[in-house]
Protein backbone atom coordinates (compact mmCIF):
# COMPACT_ATOMS: atom_id res chain seq x y z
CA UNK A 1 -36.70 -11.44 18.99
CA UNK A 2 -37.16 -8.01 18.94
CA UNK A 3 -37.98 -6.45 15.98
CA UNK A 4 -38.42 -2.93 16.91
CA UNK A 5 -34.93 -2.92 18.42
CA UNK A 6 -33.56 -4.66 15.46
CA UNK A 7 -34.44 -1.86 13.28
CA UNK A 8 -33.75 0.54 15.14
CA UNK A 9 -30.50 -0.08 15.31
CA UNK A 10 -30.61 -0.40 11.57
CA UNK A 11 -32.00 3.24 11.02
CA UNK A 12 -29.36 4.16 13.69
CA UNK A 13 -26.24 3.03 12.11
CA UNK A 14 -27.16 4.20 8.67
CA UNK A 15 -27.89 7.53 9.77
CA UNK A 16 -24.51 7.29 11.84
CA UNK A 17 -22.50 5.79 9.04
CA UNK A 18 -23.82 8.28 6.35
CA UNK A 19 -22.77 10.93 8.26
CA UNK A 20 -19.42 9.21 8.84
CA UNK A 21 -18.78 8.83 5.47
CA UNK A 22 -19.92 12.83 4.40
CA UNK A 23 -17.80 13.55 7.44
CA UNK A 24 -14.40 12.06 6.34
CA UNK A 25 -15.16 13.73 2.60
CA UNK A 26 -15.52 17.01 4.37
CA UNK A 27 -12.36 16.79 6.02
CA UNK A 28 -10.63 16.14 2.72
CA UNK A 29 -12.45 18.27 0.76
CA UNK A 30 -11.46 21.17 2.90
CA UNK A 31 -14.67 21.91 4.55
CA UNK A 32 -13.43 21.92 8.79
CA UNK A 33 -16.26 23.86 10.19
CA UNK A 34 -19.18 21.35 8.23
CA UNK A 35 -16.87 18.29 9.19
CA UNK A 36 -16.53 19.49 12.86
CA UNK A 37 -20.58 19.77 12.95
CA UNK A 38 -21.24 16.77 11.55
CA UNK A 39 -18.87 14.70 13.72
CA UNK A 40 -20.84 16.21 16.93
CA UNK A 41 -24.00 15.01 15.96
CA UNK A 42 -21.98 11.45 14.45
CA UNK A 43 -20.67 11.01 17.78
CA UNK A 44 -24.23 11.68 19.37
CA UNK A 45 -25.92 9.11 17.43
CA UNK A 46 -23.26 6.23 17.25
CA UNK A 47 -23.41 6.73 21.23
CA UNK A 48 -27.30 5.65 21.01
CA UNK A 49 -26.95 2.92 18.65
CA UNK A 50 -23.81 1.90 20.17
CA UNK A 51 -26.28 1.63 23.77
CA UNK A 52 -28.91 0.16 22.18
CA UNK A 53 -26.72 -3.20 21.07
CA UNK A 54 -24.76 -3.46 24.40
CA UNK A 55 -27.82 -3.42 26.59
CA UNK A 56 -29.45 -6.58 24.57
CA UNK A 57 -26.41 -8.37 24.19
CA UNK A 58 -28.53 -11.60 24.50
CA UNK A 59 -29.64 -11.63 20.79
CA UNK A 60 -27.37 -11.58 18.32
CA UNK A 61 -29.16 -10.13 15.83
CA UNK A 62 -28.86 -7.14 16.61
CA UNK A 63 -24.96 -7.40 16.45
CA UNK A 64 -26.55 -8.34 12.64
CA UNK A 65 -28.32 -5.46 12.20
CA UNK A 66 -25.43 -3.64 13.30
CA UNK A 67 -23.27 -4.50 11.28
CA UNK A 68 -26.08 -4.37 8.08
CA UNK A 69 -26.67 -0.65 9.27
CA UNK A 70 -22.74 -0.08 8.83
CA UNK A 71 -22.69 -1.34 5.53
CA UNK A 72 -26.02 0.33 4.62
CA UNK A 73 -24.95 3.98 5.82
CA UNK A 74 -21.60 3.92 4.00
CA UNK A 75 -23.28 2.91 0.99
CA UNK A 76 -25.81 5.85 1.30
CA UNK A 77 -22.91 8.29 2.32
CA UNK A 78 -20.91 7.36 -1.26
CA UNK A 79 -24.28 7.98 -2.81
CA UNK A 80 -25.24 11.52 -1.38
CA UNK A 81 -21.40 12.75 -1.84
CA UNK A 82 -21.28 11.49 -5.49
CA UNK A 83 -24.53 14.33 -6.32
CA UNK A 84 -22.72 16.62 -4.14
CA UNK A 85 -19.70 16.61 -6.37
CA UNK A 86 -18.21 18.60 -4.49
CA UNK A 87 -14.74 20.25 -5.93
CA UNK A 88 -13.10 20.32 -9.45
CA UNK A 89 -12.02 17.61 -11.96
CA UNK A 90 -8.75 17.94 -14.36
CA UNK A 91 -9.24 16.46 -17.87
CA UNK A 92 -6.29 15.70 -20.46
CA UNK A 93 -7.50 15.38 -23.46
CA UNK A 94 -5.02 14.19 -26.33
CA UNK A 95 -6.80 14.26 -30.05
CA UNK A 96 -5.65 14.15 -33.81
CA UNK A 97 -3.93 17.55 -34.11
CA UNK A 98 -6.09 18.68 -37.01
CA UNK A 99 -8.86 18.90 -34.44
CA UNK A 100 -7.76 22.64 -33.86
CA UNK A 101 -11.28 23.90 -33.11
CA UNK A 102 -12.24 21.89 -29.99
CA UNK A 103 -10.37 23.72 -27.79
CA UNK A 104 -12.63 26.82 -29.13
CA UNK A 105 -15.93 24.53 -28.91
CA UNK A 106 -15.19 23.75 -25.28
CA UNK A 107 -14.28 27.43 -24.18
CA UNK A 108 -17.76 28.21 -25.91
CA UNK A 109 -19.26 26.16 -23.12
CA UNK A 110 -17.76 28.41 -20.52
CA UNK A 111 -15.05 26.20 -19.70
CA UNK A 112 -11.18 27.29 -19.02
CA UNK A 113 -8.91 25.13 -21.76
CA UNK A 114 -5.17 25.18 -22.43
CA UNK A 115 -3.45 23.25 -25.30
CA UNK A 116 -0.51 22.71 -26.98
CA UNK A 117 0.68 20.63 -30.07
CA UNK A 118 2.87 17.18 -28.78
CA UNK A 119 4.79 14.54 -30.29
CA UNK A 120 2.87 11.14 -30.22
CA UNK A 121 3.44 7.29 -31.69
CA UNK A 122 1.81 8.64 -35.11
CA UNK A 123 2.52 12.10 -35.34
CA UNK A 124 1.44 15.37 -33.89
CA UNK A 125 -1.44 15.74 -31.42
CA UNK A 126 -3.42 18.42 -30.08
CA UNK A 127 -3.27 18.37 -25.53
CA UNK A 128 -5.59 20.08 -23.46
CA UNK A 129 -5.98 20.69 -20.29
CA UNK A 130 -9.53 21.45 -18.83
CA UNK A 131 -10.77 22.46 -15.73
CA UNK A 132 -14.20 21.85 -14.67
CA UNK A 133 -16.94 21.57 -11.21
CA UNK A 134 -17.27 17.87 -10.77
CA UNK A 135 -20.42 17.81 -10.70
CA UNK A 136 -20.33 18.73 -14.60
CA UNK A 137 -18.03 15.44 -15.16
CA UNK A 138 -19.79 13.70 -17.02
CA UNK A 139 -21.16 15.90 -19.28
CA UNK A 140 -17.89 17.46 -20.23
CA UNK A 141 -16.50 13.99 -21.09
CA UNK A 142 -19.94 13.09 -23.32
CA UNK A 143 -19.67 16.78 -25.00
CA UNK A 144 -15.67 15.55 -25.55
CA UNK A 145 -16.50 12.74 -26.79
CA UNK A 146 -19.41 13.83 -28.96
CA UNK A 147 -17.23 16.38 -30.80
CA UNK A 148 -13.91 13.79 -30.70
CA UNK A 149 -15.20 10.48 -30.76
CA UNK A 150 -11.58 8.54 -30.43
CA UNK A 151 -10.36 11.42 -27.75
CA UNK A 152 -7.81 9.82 -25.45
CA UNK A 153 -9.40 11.05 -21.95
CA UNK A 154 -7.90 10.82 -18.18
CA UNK A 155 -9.94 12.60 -15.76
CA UNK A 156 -8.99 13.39 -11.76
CA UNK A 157 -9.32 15.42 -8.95
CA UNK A 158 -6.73 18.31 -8.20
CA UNK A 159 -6.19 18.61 -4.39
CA UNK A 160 -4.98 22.34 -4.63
CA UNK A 161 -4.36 25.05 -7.33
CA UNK A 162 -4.06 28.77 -7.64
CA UNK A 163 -5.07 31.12 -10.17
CA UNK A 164 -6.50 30.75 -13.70
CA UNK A 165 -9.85 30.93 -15.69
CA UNK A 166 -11.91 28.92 -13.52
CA UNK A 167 -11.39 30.98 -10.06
CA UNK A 168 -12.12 33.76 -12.19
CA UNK A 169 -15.23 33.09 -13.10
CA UNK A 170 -16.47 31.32 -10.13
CA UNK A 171 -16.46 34.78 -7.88
C-alpha cells in the first residue's frame, strides 16, 4: 500500500471538492465570472485526482481516500463560504409594541429598519423589517436580542431586491 498515493489523492479531492462547493455558491450567489474561473481550475484538478485512482485500480484504498477527500473538501467548502457571508440576510422581528425605541436603537447601528404596529394573539405588536450583510448575522440577532430579550426572530436570505436604505449606503 501506497501511502504517498493515498494522500495524495486525499489533498486532491479536498482541494477539488472545496472548490466545488465555493463554485456552486458562486453561481447562486450571482458571481458568473468567479464561478466560471473556479470551475476551470475544478475541472483541472478533479482530472488529476480522477487519473491518479484509475491508474492504481488494484488497491482499494484509494477508492477510500477518494471518497474521504470528497467528504473532506465539501466540508471545508461550507466552512470557507460561511466567513465569506457573502450577500444579505432579512430579519422580522415581532416585539411587545411598547418597545417603540428599538427600531431607533437599531438604525443607530447603521442599519436600514421598517416597522409597523400589527394585531397579534395578545394585543398589539411592534414588526420590523431589517436588512443587513450576512456576515453581520449574528451580531444583529445578539444586539436584538440584548435590547428585546423575548423578540420573536426569523432570519433568511433574499435572492433579489431593488432599492432602499441598504443599497444606499453600500455605494
Amino acid at each position: 500500500m501506497d501511502f504517498s498515493i493515498i494522500l495524495l489523492i486525499i489533498i486532491i479531492n479536498v482541494v477539488y471538492m472545496t472548490l466545488t462547493t465555493l463554485r456552486l455558491i458562486m453561481v447562486i450567489k450571482g458571481y458568473k465570472v468567479v464561478a466560471s474561473l473556479l470551475s476551470t481550475v475544478e475541472v483541472f484538478i478533479y482530472l488529476m485526482g480522477l487519473t491518479i485512482v484509475l491508474d492504481n485500480l488494484d488497491n482499494p484504498w484509494n477508492m477510500v481516500a477518494y471518497c474521504i477527500g470528497f467528504g473532506l473538501g465539501v466540508y471545508c467548502g461550507s466552512i470557507i463560504e460561511s466567513r465569506l457571508a457573502l450577500g444579505y440576510v432579512v430579519f422580522d422581528v415581532i416585539v411587545d409594541s411598547l418597545e417603540i425605541e428599538l427600531p431607533l436603537q437599531i438604525r443607530a447601528k447603521g442599519y436600514g429598519v421598517t416597522s409597523w404596529v400589527a394585531d397579534g394573539k395578545d394585543g398589539k405588536r411592534l414588526c420590523m423589517k431589517v436588512l443587513a450583510k450576512r456576515k453581520n448575522e449574528i451580531k444583529l440577532k445578539d444586539y436584538i436580542k440584548s435590547l428585546s430579550p423575548k423578540a420573536f426572530i426569523i432570519s433568511y436570505e433574499p435572492s433579489r431586491f431593488n432599492g432602499g436604505f441598504l443599497l444606499k449606503s453600500t455605494k
